[in-house]
Protein backbone atom coordinates (compact mmCIF):
# COMPACT_ATOMS: atom_id res chain seq x y z
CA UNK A 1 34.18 -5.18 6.73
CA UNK A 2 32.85 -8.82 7.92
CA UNK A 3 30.14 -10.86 7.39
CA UNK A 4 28.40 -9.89 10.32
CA UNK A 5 28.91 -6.58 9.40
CA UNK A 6 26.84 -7.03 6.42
CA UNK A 7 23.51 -8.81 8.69
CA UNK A 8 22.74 -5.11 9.69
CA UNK A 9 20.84 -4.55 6.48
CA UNK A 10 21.12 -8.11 5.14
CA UNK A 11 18.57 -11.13 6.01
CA UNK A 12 19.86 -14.53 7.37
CA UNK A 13 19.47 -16.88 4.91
CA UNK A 14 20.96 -19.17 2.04
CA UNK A 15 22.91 -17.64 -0.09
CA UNK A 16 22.77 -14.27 2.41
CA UNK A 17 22.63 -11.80 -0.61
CA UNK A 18 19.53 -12.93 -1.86
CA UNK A 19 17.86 -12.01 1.44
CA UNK A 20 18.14 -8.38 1.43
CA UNK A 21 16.71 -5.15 1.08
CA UNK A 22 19.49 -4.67 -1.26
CA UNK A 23 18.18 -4.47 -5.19
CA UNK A 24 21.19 -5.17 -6.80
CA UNK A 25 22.75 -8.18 -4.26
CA UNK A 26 21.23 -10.54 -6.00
CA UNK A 27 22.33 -9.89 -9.49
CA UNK A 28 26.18 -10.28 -8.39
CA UNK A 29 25.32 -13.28 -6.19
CA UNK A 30 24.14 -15.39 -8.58
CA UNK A 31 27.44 -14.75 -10.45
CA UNK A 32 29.52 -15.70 -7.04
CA UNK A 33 30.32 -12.19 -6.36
CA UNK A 34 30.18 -11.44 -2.78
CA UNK A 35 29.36 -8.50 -0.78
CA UNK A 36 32.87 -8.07 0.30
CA UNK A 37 34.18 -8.14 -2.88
CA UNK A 38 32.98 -4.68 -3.44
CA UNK A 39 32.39 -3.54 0.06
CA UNK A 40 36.15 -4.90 2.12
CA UNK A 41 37.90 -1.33 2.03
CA UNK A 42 34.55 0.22 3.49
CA UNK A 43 33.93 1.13 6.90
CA UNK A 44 30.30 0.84 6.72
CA UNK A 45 28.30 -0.38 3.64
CA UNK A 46 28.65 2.46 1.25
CA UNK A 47 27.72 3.44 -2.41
CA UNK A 48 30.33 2.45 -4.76
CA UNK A 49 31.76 4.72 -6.80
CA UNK A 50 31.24 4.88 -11.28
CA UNK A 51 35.01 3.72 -11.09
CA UNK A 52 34.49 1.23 -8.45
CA UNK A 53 31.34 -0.50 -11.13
CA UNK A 54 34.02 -0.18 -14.01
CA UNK A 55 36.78 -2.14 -12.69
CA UNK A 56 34.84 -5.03 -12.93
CA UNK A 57 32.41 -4.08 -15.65
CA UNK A 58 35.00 -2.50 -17.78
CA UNK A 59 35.01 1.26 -19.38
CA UNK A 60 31.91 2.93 -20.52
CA UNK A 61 32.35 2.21 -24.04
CA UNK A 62 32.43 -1.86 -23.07
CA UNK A 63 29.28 -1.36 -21.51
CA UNK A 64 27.56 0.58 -24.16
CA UNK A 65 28.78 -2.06 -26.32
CA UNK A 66 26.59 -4.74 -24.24
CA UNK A 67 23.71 -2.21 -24.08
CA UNK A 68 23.70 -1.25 -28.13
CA UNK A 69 20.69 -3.30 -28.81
CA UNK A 70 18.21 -1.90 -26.11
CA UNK A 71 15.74 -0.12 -27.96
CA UNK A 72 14.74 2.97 -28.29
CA UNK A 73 18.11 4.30 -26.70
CA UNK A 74 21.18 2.54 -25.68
CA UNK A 75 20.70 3.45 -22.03
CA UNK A 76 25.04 3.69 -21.42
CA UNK A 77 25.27 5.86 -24.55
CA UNK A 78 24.07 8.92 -23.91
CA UNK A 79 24.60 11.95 -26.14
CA UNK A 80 24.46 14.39 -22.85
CA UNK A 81 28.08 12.98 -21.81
CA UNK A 82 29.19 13.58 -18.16
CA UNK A 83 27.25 13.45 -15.79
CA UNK A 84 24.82 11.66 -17.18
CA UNK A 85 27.06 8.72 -17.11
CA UNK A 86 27.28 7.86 -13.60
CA UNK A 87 26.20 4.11 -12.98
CA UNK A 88 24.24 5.21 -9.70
CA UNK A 89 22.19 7.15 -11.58
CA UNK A 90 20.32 4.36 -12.35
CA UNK A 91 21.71 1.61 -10.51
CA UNK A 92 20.86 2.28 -6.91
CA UNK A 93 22.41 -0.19 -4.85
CA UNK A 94 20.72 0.34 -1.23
CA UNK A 95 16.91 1.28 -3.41
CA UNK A 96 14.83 0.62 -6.49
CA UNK A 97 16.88 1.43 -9.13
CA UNK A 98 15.48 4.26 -11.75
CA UNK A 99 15.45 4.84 -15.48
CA UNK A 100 16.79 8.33 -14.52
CA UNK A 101 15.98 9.31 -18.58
CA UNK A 102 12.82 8.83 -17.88
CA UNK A 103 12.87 12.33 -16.04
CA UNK A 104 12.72 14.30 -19.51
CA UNK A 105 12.37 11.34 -22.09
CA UNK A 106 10.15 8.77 -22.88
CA UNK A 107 12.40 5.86 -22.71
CA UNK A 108 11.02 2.74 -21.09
CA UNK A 109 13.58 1.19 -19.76
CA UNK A 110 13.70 -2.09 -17.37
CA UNK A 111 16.47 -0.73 -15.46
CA UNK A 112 17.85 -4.07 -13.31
């Protein structure tokens, strides 16, 4: 994947990830992470996968760790185990992300 390749969804512009439709872009572009960073062994712009998150944002446990003062839950601790511990669950990359506890809790999360 190219550049160009990313215009189809992405907006011309200065830095180009923080002219998208794409929620998330902008959080990893401000820390100099580029689209094809995550996206070069893709065909077409895809989902990533949990493991693909992890091997930059380390296991679950590190990121619980980060998350253990959110209140009233850690968000990336959850007692259910797998599957509730799939980063898309939440994280949508290509939409609004979701607190996806919300569904039977009444955890209000801001879910970036």
């Amino acid at each position: 994947m190219n550049g160009e390749a990313c215009l189809g969804c992405h907006q011309k512009g200065s830095p180009l990830a923080l002219y998208t439709k794409m929620p998330l872009s902008h959080f990893h572009q401000l820390k100099g992470i580029t689209c094809q960073a995550c996206h070069a062994d893709l065909k077409a712009p895809q989902a990533l996968s949990t493991e693909q998150c992890l091997a930059c944002h380390g296991s679950f446990e590190k990121v619980a760790a980060r998350t253990a003062n959110v209140k009233p839950h850690n968000p990336h601790s959850s007692p259910h185990g797998n599957p509730y511990t799939a980063c898309d669950l939440c994280h949508h990359q290509h939409a609004k992300s979701e607190n996806f506890c919300a569904q039977c809790h009444a955890f209000k999360f801001v879910v970036p």
